[in-house]
Protein backbone atom coordinates (compact mmCIF):
# COMPACT_ATOMS: atom_id res chain seq x y z
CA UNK A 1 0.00 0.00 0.00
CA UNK A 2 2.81 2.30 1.05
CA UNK A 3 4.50 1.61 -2.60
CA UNK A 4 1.10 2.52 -4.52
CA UNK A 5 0.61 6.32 -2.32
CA UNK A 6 4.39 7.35 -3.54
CA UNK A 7 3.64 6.42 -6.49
CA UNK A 8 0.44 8.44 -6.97
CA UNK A 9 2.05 11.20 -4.95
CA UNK A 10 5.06 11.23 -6.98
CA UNK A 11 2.71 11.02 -10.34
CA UNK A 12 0.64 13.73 -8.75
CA UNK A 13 4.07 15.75 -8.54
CA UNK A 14 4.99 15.11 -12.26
CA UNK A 15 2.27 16.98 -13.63
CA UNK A 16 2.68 20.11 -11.66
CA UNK A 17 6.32 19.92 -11.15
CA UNK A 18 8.10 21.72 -9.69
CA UNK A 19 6.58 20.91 -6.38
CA UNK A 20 7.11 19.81 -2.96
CA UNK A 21 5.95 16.45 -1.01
CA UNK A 22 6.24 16.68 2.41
CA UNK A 23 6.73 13.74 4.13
CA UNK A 24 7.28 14.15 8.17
CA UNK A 25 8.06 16.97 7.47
CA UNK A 26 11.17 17.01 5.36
CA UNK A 27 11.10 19.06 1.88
CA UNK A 28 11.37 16.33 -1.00
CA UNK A 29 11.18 18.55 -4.27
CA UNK A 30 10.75 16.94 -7.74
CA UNK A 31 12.59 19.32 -10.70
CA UNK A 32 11.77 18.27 -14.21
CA UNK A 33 14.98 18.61 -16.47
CA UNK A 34 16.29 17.18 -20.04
CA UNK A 35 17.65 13.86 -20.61
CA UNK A 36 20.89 15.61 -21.74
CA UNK A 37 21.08 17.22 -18.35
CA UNK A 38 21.77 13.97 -17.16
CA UNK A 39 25.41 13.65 -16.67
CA UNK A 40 26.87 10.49 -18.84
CA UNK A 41 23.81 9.40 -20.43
CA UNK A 42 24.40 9.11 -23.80
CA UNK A 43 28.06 6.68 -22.63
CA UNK A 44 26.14 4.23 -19.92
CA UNK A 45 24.83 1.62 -21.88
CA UNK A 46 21.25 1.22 -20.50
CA UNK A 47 19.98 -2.48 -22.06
CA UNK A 48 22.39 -3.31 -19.01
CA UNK A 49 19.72 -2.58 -16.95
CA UNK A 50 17.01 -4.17 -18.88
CA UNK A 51 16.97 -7.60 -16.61
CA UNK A 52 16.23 -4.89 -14.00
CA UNK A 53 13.74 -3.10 -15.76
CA UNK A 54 12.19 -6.32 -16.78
CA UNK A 55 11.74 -7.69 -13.54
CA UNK A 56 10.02 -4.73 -11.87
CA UNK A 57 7.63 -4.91 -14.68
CA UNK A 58 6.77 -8.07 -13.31
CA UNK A 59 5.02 -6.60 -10.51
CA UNK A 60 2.72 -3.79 -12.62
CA UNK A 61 3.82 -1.30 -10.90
CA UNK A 62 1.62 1.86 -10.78
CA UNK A 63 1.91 4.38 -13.92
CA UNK A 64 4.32 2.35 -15.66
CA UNK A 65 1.57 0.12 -17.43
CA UNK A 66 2.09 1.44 -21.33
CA UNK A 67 6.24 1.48 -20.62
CA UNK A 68 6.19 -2.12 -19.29
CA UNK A 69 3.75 -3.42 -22.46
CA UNK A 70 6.64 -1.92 -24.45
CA UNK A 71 9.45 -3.08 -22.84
CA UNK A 72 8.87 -6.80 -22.82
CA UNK A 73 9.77 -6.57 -27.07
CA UNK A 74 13.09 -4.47 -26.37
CA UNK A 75 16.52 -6.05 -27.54
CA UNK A 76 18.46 -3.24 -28.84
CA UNK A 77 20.46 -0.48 -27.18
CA UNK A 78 18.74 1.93 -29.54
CA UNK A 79 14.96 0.75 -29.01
CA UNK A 80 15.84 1.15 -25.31
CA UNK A 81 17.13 4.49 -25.47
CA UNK A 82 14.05 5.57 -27.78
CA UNK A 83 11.38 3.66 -25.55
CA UNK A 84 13.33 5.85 -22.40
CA UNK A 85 13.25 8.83 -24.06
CA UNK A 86 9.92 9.08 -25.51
CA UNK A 87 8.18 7.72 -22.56
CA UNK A 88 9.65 8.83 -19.03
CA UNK A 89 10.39 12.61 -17.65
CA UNK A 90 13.55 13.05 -15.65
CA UNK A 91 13.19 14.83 -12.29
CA UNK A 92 16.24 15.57 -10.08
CA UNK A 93 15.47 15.49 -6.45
CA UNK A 94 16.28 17.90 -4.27
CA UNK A 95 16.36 17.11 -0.02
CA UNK A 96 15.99 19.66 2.45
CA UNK A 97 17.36 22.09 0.02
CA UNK A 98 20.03 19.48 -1.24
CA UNK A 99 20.69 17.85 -3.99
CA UNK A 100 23.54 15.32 -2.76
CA UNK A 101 23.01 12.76 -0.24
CA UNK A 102 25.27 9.60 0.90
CA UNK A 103 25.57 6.36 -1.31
CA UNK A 104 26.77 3.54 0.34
CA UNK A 105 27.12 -0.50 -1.10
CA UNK A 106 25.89 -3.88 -0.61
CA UNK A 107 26.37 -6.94 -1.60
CA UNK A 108 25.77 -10.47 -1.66
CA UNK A 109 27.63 -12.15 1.39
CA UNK A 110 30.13 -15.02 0.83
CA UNK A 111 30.53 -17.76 3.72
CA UNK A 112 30.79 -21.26 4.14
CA UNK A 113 28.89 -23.92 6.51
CA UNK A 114 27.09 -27.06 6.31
CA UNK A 115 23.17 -28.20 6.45
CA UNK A 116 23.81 -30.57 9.57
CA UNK A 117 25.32 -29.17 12.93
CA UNK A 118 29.57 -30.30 13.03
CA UNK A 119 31.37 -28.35 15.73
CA UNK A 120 30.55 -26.33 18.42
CA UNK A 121 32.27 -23.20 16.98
CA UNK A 122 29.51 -23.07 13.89
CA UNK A 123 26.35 -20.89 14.39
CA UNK A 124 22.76 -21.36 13.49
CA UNK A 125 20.85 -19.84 10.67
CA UNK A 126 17.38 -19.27 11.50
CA UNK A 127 14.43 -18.98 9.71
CA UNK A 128 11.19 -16.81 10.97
CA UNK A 129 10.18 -17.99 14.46
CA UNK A 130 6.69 -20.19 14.55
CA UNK A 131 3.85 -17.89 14.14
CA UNK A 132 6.24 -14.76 12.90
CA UNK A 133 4.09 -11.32 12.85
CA UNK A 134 6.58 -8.44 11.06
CA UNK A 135 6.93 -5.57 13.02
CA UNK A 136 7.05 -7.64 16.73
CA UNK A 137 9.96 -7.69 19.00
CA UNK A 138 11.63 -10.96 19.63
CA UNK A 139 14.74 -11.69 21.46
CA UNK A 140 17.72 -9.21 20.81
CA UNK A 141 21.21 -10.66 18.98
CA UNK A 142 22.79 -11.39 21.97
CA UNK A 143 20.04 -13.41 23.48
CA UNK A 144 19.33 -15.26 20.34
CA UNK A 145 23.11 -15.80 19.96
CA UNK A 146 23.48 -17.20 23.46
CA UNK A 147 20.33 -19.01 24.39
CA UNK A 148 19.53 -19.88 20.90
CA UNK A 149 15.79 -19.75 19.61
CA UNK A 150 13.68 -22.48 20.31
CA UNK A 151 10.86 -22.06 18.11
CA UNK A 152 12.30 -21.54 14.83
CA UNK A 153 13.80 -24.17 12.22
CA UNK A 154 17.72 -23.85 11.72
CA UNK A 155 17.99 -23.99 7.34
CA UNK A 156 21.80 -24.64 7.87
CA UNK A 157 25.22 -23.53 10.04
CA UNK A 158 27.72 -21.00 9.33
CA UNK A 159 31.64 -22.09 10.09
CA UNK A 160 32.63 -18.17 11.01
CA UNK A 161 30.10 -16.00 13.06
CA UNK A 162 32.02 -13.04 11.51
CA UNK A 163 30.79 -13.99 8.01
CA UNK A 164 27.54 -14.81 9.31
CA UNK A 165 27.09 -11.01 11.09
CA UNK A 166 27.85 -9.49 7.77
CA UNK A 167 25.36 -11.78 6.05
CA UNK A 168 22.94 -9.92 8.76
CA UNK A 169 24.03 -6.76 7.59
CA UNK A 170 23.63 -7.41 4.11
CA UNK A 171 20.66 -9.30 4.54
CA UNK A 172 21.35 -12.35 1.92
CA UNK A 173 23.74 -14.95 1.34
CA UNK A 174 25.83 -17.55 -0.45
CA UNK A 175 26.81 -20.65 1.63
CA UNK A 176 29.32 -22.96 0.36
CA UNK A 177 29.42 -26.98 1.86
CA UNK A 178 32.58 -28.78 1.89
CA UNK A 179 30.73 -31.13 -0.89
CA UNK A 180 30.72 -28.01 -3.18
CA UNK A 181 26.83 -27.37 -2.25
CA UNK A 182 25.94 -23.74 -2.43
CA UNK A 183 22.97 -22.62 -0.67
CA UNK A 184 21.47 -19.36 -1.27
CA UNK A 185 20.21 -17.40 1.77
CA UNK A 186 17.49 -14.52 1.80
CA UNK A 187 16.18 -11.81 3.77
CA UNK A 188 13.05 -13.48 5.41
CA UNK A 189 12.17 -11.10 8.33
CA UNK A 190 14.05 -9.25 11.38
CA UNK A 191 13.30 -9.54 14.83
CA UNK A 192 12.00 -5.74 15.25
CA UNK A 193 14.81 -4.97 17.40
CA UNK A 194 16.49 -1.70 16.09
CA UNK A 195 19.95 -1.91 13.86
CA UNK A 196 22.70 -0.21 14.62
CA UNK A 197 25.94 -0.36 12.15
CA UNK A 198 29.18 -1.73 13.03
CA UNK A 199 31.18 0.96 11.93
CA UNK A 200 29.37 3.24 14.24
CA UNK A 201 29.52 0.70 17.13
CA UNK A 202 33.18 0.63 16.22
CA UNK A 203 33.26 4.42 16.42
CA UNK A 204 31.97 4.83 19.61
CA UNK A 205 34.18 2.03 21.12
CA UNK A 206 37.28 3.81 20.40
CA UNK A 207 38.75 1.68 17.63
CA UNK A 208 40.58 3.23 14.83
CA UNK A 209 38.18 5.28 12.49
CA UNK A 210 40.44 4.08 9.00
CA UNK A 211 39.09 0.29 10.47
CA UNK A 212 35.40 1.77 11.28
CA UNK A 213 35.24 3.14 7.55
CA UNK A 214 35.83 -0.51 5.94
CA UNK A 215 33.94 -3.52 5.95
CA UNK A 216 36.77 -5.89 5.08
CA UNK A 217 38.92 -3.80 7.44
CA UNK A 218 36.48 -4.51 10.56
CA UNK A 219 36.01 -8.19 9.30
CA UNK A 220 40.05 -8.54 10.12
CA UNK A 221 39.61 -7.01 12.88
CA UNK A 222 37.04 -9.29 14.25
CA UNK A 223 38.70 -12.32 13.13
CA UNK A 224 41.89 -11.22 15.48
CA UNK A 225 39.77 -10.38 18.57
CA UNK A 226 37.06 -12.44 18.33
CA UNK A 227 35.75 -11.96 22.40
CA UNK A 228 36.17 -8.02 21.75
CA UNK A 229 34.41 -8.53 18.06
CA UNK A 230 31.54 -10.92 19.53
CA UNK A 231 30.71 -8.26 22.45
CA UNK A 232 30.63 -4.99 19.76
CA UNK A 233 28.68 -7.36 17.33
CA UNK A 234 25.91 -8.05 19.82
CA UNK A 235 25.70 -4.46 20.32
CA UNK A 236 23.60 -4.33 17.19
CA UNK A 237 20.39 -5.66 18.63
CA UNK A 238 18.82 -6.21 14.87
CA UNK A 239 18.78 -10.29 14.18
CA UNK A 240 17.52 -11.38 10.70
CA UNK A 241 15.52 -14.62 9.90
CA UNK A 242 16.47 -16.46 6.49
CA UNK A 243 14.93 -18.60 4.28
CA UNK A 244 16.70 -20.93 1.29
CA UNK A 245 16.31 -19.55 -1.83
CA UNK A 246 16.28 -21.37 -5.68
CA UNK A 247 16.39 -19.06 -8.85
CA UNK A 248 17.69 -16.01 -9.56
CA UNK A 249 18.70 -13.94 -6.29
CA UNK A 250 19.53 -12.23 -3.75
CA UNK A 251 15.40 -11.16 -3.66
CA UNK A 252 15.04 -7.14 -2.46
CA UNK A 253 11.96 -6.26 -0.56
CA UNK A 254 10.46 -5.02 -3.94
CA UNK A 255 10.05 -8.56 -4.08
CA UNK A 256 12.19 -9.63 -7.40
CA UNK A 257 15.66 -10.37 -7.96
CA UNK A 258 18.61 -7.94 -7.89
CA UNK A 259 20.62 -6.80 -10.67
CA UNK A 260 24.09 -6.24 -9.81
CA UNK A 261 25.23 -2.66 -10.22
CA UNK A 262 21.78 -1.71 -11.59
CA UNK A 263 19.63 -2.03 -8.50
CA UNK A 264 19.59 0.18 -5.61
CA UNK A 265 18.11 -0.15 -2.18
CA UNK A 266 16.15 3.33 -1.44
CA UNK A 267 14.26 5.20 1.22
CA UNK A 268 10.58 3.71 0.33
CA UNK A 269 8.65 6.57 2.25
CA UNK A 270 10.32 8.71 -0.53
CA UNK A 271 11.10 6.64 -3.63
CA UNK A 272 8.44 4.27 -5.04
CA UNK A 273 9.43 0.47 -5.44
CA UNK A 274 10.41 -0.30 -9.12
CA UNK A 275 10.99 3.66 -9.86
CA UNK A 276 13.93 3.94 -12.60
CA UNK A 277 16.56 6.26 -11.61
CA UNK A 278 19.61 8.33 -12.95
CA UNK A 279 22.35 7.93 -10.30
CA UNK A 280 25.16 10.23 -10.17
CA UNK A 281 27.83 9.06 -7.74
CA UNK A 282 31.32 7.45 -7.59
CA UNK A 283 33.66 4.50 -6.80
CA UNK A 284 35.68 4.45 -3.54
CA UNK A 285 38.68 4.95 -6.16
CA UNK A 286 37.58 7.93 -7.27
CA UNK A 287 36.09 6.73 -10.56
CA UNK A 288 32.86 7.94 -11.72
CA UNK A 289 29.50 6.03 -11.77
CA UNK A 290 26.76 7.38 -14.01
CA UNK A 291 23.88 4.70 -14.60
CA UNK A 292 20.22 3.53 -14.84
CA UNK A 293 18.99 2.04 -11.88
CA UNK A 294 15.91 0.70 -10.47
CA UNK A 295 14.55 1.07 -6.59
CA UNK A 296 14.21 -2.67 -5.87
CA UNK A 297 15.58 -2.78 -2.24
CA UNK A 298 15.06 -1.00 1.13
CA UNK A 299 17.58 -1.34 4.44
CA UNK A 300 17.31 -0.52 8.21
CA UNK A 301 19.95 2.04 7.64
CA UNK A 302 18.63 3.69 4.23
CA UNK A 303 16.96 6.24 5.53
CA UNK A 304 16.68 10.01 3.43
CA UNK A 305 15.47 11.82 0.30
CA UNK A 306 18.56 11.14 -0.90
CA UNK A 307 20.12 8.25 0.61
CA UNK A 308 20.85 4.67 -1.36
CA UNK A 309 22.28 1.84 -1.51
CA UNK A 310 23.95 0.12 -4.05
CA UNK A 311 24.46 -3.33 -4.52
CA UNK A 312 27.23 -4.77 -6.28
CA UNK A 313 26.86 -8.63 -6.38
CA UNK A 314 28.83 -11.42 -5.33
CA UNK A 315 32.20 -12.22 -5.00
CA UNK A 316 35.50 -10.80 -3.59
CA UNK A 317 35.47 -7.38 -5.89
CA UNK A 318 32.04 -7.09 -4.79
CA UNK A 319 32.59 -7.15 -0.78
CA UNK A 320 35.71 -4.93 -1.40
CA UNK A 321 34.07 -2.18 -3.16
CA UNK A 322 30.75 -2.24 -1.18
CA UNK A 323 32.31 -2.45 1.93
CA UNK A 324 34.43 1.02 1.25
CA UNK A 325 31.43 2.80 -0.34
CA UNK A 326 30.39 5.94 1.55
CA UNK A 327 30.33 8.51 -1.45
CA UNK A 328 28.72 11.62 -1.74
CA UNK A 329 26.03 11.37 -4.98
CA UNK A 330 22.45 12.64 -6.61
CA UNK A 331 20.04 10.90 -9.08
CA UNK A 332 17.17 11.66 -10.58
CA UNK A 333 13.55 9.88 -10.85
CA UNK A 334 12.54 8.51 -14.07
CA UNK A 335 8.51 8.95 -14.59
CA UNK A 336 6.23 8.46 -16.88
CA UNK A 337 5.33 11.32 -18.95
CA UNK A 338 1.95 10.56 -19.57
């Protein structure tokens, strides 16, 4: 329901821009502009996004009808760019009188484990908890990590409880099984205890800021101290539930698969599910990212006007770039002009 007001609101917007929406508060102002306003958009090549665009067509979402029925016979660079151009109306957002905001990464986590308990060093993966209600509190991290949690089914265990924390964080999964087995792991549900970040929680304990700033960083740091690591870990009360995936994957909370480097996780009381969007931002290297996106994803965290983020895949490169992502970028909102 939340998903269908933006969108109205935002479609409401398009036809009077420029305007404001006020949501708790907090200016969130809409300016139509040109397509060749849009820096890089005539270089990014845009049928990479198609499997994107594709699958948020999937779920009809609201004003896109007449783009979707033409973008299921797209092939072609050209026909994209055309079908783009002719049908959907750039806006750049502006955020309490900004129009920057902080993009961070994700990605898809990488550990290892096995379906049936082995050792007493490997952790549980749980699903929901019988009778699971979204939105109620259940037992914090470190009483589910301790005590365990009686009432839900364990899908498999994880070998390194650093790994599986950053799964948490990232909300979905890759196990690999001695036997070669991978088992794909996605968000199912949280225990409605509130998240706090672990580079914060590093922050505020005192340890070095250049380790605070980087994912991989903090994950050696963990695996050194692992008492120390285990305490600050548990400060982050959030606890997510899994469940096994088969198909395509990681699933966002827009309910279809991700797209690596063409789907972003955004603020959903401000940007629609399976809204296309112009994102203006840049590599923790410096170099410059200037693509079509689509909103597919939310996060405890991802919270703003102007706040995303991006999600990069699987694999080493992926969990090195995501995890030092914390640029400064814009985008723009891609609606229909009709």
């Amino acid at each position: 329901m939340r998903s269908f007001l933006a969108v109205s609101c935002l479609l409401f917007l398009a036809s009077c821009a420029p305007s404001h929406y006020l949501s708790q508060g907090r200016a969130f102002k809409l300016t139509p502009v040109s397509f060749d306003e849009l820096n890089g958009w005539k270089q990014d090549s845009l049928l990479e996004a198609l499997p994107a665009m594709k699958r948020s067509c999937t779920k009809h979402p609201e004003g896109f009808e007449n783009f979707c029925t033409e973008l299921s016979s797209v092939s072609s660079e050209k026909d994209l760019r055309k079908l783009v151009e002719n049908n959907l109306q750039p806006y750049k957002v502006t955020s309490r009188g900004s129009d920057r905001g902080k993009i961070t990464g994700y990605y898809e986590a990488e550990l290892t484990g096995t379906r049936q308990h082995e050792n007493g060093v490997q952790m549980p993966i749980y699903g929901v908890p019988a009778g699971y209600q979204n939105g109620d509190k259940y037992p914090t991290r470190a009483s589910i990590e301790n005590k365990g949690l009686k009432n839900a089914d364990i899908i498999a265990w994880a070998d390194n409880p650093v790994d599986l924390f950053i799964m948490h964080v990232q909300g979905s999964g890759r196990m690999t099984t001695p036997d070669g087995e991978v088992i794909q792991l996605g968000y199912a549900g949280n225990n409605g205890r509130t998240f706090s970040g672990i580079g914060t929680i590093f922050k505020d304990a005192g340890i070095d800021p250049s380790i605070a700033n980087s994912m991989s960083r903090i994950r050696e740091w963990c695996m050194v101290h692992p008492s120390e690591a285990t305490k600050l870990m548990q400060r982050n009360e959030r606890y997510i539930f899994f469940k096994e995936l088969s198909g395509d994957g990681p699933i966002g909370s827009a309910g279809v698969a991700l797209t690596p480097q063409r789907s972003l996780a955004v603020d959903a009381a401000y940007i629609p599910m399976h809204t296309p969007m112009w994102l203006e931002t840049t590599k923790p290297n410096g170099e410059v990212i200037q693509r079509l996106m689509v909103a597919q994803d939310t996060g405890a965290a991802i919270k703003g006007g102007i706040r995303a983020d991006f999600f990069w895949g699987y694999g080493t490169e992926a969990f090195q770039t995501a995890g030092h992502m914390n640029q400064s970028g814009s985008y723009y909102l891609l609606l229909p002009k009709k």
